[in-house]
C-alpha atoms as a PDB file:
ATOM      1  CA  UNK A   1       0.000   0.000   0.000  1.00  0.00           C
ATOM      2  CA  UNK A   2       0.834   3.465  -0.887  1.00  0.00           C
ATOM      3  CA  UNK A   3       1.468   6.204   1.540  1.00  0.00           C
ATOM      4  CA  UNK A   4       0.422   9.471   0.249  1.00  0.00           C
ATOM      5  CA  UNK A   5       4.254  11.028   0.024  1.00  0.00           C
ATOM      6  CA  UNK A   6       4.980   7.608  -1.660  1.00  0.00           C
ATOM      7  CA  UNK A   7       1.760   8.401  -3.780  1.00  0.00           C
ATOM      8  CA  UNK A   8       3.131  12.360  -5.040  1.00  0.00           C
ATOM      9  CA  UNK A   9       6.576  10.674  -5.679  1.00  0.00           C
ATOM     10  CA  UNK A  10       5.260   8.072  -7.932  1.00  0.00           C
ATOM     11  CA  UNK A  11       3.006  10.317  -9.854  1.00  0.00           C
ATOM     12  CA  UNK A  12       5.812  13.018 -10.769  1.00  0.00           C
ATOM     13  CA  UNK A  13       8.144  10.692 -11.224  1.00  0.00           C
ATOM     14  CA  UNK A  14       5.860   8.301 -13.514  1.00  0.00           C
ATOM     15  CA  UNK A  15       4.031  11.384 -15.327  1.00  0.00           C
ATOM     16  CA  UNK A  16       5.986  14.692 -14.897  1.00  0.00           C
ATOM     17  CA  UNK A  17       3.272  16.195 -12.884  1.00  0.00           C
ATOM     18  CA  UNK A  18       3.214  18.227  -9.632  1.00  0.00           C
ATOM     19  CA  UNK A  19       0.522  17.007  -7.096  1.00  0.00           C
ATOM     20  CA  UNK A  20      -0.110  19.137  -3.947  1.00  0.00           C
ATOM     21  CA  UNK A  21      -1.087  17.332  -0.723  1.00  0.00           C
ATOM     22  CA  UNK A  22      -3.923  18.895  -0.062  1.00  0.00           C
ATOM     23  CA  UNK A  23      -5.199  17.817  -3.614  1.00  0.00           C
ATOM     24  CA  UNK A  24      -5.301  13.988  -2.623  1.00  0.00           C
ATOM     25  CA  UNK A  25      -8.387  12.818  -1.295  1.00  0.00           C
ATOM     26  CA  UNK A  26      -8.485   9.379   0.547  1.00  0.00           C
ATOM     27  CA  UNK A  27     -11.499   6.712   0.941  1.00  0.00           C
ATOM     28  CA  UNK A  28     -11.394   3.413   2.935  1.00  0.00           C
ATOM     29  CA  UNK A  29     -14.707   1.302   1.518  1.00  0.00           C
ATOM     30  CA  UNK A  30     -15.475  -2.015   3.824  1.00  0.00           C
ATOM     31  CA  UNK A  31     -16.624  -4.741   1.298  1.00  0.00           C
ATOM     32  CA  UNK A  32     -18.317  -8.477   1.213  1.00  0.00           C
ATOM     33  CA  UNK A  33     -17.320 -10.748  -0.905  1.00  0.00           C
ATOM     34  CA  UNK A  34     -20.517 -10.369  -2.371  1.00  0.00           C
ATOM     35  CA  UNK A  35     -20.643  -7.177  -3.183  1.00  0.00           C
ATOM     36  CA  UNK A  36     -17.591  -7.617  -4.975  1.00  0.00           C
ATOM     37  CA  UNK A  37     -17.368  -7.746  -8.760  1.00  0.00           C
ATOM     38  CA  UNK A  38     -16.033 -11.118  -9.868  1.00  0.00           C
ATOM     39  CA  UNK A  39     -14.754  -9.790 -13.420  1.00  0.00           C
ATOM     40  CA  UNK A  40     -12.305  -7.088 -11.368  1.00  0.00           C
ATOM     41  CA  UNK A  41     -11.584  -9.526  -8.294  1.00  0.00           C
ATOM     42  CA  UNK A  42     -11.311 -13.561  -9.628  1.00  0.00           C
ATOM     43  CA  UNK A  43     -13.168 -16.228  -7.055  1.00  0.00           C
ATOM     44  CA  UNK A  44      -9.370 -17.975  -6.833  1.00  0.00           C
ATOM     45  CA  UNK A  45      -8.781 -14.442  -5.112  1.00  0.00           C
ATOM     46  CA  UNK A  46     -11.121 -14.398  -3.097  1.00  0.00           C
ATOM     47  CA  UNK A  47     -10.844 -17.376  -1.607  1.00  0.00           C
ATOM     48  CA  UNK A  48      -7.630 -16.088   0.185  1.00  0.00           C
ATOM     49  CA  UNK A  49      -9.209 -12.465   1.283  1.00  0.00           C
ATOM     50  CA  UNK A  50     -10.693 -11.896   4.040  1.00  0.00           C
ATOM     51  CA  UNK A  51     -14.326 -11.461   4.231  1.00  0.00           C
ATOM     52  CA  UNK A  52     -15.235  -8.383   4.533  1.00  0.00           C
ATOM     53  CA  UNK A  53     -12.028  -6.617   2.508  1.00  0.00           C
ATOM     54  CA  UNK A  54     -11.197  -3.405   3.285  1.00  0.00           C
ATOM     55  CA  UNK A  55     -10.185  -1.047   0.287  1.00  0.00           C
ATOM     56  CA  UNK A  56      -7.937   2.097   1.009  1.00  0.00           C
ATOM     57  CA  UNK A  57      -7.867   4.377  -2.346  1.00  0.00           C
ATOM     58  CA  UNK A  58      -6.931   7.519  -3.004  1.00  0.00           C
ATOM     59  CA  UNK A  59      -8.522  10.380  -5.429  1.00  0.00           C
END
């Protein structure tokens, strides 16, 4: 997982562009393995995540 300084680094060093930290937003989403998609997350997969997964992404 990303940290958010980890985050800015990898964007300008990946695509040349400046972030600002305050222009990050963050999101932690609490999901059952139902709720989950099976074409994005395979059922091999989730047979070794824990039920419910807990998603940390940032905007």
């Amino acid at each position: 997982m990303f940290s958010i300084e980890q985050l800015i680094n990898f964007i300008e060093k990946k695509f040349g562009v400046a972030v600002e930290l305050n222009a990050i937003g963050r999101e932690t989403v609490i999901l059952y393995h139902e709720e989950l998609d099976e074409e994005l997350i395979s059922g091999d997969v989730l047979q070794i995540l824990p039920n419910p997964v807990s998603f940390h992404t940032y905007i």
